[in-house]
PDB file of N, CA and C in Angstrom:
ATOM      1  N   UNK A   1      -6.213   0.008  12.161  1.00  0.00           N
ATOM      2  CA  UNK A   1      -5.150   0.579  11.361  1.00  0.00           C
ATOM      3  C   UNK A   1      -5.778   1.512  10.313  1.00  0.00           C
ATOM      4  N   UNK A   2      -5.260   2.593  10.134  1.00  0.00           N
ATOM      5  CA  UNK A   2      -6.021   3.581   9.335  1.00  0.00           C
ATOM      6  C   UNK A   2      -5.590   3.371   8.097  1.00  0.00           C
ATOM      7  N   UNK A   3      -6.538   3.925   6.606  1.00  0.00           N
ATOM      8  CA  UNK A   3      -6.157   3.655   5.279  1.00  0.00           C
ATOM      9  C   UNK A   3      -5.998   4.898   5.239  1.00  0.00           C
ATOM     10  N   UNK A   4      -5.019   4.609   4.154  1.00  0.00           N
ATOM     11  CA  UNK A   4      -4.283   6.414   3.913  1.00  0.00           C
ATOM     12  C   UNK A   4      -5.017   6.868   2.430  1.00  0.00           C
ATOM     13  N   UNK A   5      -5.040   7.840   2.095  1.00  0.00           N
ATOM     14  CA  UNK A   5      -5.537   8.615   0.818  1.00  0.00           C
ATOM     15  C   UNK A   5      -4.149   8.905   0.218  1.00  0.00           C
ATOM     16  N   UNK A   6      -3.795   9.377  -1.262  1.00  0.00           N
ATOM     17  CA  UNK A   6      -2.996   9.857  -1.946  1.00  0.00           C
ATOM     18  C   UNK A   6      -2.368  11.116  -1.275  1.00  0.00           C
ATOM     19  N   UNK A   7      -3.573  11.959  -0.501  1.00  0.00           N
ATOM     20  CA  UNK A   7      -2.989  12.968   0.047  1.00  0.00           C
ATOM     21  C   UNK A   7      -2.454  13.142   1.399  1.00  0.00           C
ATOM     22  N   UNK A   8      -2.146  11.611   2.074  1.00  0.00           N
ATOM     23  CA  UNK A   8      -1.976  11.509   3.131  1.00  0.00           C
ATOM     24  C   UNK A   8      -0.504  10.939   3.153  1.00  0.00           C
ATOM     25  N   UNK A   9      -0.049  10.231   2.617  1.00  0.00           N
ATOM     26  CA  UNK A   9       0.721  10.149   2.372  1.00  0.00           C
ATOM     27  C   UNK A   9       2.398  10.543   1.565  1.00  0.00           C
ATOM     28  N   UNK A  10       3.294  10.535   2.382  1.00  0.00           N
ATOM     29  CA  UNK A  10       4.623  10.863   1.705  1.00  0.00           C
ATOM     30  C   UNK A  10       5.685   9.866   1.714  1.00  0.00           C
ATOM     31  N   UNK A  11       6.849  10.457   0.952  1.00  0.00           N
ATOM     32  CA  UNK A  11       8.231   9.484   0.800  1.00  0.00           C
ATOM     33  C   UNK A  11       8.394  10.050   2.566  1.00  0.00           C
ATOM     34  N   UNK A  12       9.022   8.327   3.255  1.00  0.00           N
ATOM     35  CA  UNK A  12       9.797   8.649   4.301  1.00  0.00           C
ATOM     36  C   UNK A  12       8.872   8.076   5.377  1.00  0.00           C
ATOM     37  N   UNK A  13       7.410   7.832   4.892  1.00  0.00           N
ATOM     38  CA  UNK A  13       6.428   7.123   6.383  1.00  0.00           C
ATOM     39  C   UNK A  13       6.961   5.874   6.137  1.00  0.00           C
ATOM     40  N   UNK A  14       7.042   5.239   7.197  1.00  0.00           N
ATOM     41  CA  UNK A  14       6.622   3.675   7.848  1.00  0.00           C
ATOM     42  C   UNK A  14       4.948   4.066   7.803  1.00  0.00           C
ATOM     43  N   UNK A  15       5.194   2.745   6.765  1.00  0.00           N
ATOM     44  CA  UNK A  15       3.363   2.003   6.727  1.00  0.00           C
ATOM     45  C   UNK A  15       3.599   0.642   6.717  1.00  0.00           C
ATOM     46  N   UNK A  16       2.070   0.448   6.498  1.00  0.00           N
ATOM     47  CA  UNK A  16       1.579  -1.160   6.734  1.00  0.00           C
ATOM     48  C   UNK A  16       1.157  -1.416   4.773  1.00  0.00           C
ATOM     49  N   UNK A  17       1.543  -2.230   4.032  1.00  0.00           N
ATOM     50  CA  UNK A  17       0.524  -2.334   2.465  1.00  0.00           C
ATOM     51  C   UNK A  17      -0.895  -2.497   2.912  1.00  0.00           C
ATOM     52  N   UNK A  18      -1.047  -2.703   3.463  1.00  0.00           N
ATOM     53  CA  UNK A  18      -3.010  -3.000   4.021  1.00  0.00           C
ATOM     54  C   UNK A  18      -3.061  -1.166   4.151  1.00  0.00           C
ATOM     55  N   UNK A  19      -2.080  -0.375   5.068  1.00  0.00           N
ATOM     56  CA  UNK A  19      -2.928   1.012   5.203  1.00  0.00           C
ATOM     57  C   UNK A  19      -3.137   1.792   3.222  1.00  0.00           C
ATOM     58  N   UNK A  20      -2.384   0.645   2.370  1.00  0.00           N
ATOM     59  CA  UNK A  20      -2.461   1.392   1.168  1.00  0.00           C
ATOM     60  C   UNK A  20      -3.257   0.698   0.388  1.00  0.00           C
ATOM     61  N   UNK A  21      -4.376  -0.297   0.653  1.00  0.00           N
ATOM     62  CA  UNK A  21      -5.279  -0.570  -0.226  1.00  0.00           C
ATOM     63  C   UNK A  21      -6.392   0.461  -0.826  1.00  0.00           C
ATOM     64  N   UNK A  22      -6.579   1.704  -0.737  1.00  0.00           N
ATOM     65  CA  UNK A  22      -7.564   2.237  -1.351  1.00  0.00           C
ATOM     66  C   UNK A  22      -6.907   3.620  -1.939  1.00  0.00           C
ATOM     67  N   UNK A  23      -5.326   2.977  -2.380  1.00  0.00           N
ATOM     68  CA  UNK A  23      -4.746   4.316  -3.266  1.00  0.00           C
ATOM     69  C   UNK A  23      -4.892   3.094  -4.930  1.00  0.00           C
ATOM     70  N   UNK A  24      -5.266   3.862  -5.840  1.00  0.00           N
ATOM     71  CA  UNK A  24      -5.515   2.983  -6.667  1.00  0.00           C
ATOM     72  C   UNK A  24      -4.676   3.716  -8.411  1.00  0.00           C
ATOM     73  N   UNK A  25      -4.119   3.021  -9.325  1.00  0.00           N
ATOM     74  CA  UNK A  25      -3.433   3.401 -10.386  1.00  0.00           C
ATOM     75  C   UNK A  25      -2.309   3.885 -10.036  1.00  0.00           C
ATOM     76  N   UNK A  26      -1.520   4.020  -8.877  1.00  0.00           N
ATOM     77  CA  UNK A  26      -0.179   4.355  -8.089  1.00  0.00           C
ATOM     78  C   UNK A  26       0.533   3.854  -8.234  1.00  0.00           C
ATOM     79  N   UNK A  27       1.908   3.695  -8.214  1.00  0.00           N
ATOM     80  CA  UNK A  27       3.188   2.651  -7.592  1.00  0.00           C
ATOM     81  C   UNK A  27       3.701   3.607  -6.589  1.00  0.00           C
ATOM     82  N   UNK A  28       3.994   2.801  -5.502  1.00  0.00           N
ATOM     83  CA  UNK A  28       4.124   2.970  -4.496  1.00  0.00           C
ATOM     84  C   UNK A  28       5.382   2.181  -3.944  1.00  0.00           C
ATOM     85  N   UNK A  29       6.753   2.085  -4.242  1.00  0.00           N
ATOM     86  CA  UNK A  29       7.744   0.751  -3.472  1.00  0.00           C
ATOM     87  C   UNK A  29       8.285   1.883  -2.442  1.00  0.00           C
ATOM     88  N   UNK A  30       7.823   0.259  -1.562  1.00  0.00           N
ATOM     89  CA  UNK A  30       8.321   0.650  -0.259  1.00  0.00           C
ATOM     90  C   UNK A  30       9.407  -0.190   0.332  1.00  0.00           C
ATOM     91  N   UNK A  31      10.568   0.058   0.820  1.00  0.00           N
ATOM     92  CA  UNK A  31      11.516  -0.639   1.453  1.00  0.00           C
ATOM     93  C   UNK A  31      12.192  -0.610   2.675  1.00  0.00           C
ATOM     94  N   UNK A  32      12.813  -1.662   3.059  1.00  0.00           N
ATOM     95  CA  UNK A  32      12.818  -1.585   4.356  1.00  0.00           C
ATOM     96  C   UNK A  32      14.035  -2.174   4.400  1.00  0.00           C
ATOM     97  N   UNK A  33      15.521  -1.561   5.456  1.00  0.00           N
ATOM     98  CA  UNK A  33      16.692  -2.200   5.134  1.00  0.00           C
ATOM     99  C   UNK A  33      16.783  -3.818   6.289  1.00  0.00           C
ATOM    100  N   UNK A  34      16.831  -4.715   5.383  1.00  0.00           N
ATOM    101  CA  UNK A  34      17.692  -5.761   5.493  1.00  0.00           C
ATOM    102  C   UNK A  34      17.648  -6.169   6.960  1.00  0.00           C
ATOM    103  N   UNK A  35      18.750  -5.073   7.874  1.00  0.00           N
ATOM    104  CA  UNK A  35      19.104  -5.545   9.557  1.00  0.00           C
ATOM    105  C   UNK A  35      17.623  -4.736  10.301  1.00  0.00           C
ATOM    106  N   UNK A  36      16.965  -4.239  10.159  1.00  0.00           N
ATOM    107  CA  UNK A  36      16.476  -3.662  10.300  1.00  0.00           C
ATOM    108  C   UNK A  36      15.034  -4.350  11.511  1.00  0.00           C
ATOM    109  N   UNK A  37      14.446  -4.224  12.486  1.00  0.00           N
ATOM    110  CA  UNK A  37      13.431  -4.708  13.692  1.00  0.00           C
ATOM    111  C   UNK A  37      12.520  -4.070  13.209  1.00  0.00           C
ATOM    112  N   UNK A  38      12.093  -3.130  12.350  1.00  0.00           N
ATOM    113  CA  UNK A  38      10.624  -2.464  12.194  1.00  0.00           C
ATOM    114  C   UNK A  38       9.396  -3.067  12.225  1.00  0.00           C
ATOM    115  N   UNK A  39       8.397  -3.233  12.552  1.00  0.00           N
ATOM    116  CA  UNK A  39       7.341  -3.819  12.473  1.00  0.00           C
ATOM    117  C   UNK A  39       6.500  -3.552  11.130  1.00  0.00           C
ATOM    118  N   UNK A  40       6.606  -2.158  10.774  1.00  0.00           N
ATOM    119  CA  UNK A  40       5.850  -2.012   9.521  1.00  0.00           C
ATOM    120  C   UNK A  40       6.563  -2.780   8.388  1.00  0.00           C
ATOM    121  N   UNK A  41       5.391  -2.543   7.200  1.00  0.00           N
ATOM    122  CA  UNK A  41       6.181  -3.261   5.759  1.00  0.00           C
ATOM    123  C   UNK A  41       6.964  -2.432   5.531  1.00  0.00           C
ATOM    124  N   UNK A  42       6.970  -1.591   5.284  1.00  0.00           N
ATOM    125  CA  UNK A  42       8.484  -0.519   4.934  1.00  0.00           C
ATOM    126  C   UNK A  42       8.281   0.995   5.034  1.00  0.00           C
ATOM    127  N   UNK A  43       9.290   1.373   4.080  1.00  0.00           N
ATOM    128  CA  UNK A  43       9.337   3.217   4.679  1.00  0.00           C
ATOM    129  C   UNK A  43       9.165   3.533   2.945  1.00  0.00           C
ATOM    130  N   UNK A  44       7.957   4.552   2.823  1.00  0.00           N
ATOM    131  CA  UNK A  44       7.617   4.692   1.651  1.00  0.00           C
ATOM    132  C   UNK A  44       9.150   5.510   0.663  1.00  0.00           C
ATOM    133  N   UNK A  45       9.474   4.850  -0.215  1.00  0.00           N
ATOM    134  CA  UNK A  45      10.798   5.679  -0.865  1.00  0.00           C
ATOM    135  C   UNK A  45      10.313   6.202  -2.220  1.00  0.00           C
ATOM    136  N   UNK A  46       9.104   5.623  -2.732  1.00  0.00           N
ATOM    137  CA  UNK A  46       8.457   5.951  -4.238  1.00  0.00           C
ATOM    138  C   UNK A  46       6.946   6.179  -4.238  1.00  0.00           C
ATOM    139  N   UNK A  47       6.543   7.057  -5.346  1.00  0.00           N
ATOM    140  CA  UNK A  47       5.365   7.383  -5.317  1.00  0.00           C
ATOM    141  C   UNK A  47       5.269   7.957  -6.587  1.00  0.00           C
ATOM    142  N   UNK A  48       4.166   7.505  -7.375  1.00  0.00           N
ATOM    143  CA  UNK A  48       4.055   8.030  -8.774  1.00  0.00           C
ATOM    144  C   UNK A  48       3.341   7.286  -9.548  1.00  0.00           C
ATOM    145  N   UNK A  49       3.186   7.521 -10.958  1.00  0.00           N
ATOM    146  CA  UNK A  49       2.558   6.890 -11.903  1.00  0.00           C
ATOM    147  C   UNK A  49       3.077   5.908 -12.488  1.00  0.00           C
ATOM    148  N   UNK A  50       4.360   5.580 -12.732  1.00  0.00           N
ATOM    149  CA  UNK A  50       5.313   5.098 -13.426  1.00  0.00           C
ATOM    150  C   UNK A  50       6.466   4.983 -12.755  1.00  0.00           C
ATOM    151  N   UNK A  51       7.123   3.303 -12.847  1.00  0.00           N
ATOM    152  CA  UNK A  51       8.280   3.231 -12.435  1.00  0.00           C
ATOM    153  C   UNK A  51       9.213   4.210 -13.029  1.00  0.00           C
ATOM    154  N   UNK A  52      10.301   4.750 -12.334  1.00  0.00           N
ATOM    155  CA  UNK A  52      11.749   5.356 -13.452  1.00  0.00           C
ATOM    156  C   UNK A  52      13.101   5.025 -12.673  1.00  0.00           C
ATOM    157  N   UNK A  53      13.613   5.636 -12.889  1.00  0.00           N
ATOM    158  CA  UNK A  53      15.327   5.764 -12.375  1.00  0.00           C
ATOM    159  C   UNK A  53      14.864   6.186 -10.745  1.00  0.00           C
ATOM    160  N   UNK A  54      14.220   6.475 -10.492  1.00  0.00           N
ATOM    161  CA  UNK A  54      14.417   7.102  -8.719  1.00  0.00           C
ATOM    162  C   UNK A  54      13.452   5.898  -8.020  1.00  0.00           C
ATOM    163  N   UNK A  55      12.257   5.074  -9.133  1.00  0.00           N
ATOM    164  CA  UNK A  55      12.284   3.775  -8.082  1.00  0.00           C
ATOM    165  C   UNK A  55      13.249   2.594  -8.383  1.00  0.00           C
ATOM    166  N   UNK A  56      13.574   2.781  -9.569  1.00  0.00           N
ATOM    167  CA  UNK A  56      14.712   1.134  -9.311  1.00  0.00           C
ATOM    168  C   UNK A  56      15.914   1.683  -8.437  1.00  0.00           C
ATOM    169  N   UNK A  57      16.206   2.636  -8.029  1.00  0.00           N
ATOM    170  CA  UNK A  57      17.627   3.032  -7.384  1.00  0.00           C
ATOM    171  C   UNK A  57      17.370   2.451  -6.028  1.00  0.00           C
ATOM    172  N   UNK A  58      15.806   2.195  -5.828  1.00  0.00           N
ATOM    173  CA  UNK A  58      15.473   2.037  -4.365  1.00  0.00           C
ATOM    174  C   UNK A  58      16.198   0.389  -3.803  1.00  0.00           C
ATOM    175  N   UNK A  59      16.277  -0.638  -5.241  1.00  0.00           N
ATOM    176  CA  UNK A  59      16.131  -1.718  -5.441  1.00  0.00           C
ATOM    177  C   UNK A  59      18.058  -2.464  -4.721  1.00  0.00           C
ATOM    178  N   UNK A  60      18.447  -2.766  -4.329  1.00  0.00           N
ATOM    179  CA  UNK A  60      19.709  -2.889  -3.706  1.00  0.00           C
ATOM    180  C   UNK A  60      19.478  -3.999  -2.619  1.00  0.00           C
ATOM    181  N   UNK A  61      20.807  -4.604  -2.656  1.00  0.00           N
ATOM    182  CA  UNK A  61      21.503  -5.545  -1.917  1.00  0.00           C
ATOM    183  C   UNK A  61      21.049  -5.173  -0.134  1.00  0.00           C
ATOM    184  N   UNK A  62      21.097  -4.116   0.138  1.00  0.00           N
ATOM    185  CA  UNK A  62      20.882  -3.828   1.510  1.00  0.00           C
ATOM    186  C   UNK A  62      18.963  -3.956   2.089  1.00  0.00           C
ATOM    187  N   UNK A  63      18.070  -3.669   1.020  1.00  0.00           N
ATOM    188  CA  UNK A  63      16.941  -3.256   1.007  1.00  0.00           C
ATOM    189  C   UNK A  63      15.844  -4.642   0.790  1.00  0.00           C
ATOM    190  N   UNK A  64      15.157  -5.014   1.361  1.00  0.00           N
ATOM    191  CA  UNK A  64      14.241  -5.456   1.211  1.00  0.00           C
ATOM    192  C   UNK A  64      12.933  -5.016   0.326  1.00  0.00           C
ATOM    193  N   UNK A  65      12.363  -4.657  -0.534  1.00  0.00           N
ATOM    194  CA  UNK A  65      11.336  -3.956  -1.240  1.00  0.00           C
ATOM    195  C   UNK A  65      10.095  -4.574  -1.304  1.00  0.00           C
ATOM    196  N   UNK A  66       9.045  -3.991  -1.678  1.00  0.00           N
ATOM    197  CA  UNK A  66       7.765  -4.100  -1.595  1.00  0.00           C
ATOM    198  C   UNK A  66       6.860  -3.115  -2.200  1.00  0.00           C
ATOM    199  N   UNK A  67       6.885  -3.645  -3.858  1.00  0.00           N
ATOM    200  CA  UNK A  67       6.243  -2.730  -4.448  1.00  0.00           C
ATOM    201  C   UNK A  67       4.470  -3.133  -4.122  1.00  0.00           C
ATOM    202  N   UNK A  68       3.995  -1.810  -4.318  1.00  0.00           N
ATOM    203  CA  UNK A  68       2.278  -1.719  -4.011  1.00  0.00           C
ATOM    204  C   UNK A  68       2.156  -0.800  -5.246  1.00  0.00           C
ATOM    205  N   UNK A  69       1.042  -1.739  -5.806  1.00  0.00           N
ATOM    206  CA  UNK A  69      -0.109  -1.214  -6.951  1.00  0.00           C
ATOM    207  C   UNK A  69      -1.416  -1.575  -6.983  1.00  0.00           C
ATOM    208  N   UNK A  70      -2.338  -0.565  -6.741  1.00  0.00           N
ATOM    209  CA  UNK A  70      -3.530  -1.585  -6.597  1.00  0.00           C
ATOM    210  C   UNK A  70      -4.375  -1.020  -7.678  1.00  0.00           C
ATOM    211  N   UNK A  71      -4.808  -1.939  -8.958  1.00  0.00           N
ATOM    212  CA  UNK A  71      -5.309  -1.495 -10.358  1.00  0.00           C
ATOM    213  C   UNK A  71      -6.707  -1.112 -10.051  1.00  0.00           C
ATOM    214  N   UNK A  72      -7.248   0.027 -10.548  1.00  0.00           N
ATOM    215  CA  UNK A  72      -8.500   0.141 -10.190  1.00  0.00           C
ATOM    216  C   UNK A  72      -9.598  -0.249 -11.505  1.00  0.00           C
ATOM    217  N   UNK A  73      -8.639  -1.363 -11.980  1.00  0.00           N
ATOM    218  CA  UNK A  73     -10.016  -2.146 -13.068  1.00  0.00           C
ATOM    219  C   UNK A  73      -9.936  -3.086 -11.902  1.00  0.00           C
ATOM    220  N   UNK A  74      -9.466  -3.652 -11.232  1.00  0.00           N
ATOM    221  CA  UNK A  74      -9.781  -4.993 -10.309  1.00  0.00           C
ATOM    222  C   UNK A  74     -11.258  -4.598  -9.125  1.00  0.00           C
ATOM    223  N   UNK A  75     -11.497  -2.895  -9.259  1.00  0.00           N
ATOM    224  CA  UNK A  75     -12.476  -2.784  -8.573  1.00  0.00           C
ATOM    225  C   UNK A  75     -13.570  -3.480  -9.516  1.00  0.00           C
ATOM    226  N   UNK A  76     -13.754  -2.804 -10.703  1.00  0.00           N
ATOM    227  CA  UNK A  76     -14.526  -2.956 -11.746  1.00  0.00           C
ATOM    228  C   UNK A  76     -14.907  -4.567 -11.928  1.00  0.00           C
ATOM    229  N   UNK A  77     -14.169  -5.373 -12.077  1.00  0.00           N
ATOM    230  CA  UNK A  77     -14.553  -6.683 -11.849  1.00  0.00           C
ATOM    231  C   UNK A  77     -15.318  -7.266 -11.197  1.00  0.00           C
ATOM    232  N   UNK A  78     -15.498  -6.571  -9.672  1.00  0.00           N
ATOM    233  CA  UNK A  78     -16.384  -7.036  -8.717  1.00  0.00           C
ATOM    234  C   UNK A  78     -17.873  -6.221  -9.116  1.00  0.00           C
ATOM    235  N   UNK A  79     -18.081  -5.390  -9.778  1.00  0.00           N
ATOM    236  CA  UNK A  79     -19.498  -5.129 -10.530  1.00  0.00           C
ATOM    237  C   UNK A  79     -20.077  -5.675 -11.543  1.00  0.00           C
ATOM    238  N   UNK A  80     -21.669  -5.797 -11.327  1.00  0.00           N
ATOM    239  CA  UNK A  80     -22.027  -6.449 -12.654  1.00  0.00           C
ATOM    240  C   UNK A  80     -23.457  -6.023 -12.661  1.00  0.00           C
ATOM    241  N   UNK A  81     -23.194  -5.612 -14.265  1.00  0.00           N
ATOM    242  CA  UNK A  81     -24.667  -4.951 -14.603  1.00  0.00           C
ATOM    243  C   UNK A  81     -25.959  -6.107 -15.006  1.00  0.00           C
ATOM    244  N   UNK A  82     -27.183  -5.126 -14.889  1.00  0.00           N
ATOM    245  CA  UNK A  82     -28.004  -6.381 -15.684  1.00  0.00           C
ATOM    246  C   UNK A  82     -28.341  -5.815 -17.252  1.00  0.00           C
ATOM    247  N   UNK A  83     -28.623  -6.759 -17.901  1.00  0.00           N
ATOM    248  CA  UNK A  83     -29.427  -6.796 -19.024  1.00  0.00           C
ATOM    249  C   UNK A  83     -30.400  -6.488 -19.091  1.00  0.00           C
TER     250      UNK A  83
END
């Protein structure tokens, strides 16, 4: 399964959250309606720095959601310097 870059991605793909582990400081909700057979996690509807009014609109009774953020201090954690 391929990982996507910032520039690979748009509103409107079916992805997998695994193809979006190496977009990092993003929000990303993705949703997927309700009756819906898709195999992926959802169909990207948001993309940006900051939640606003155009990702909570995504948020509804019909929609399943799945916000993705992946902090890029959590990379930083896994390094460690010496003394």
């Amino acid at each position: 399964m391929p990982k996507y870059t910032i520039s690979d991605i748009s509103k409107g793909m079916k992805v997998y959250k695994e193809q979006l582990s190496e977009i990092h400081d993003i929000w990303i909700i993705l949703y997927r309606p309700k009756d819906s057979d898709m195999k992926e996690d959802g169909i990207i509807g948001y993309i940006g720095t900051e939640t606003n009014a155009e990702s909570d609109a995504l948020y509804s009774p019909e929609n399943i959601i799945t916000p993705v953020y992946n902090d890029s201090i959590e990379l930083e954690e896994d390094i460690f310097y010496d003394e």
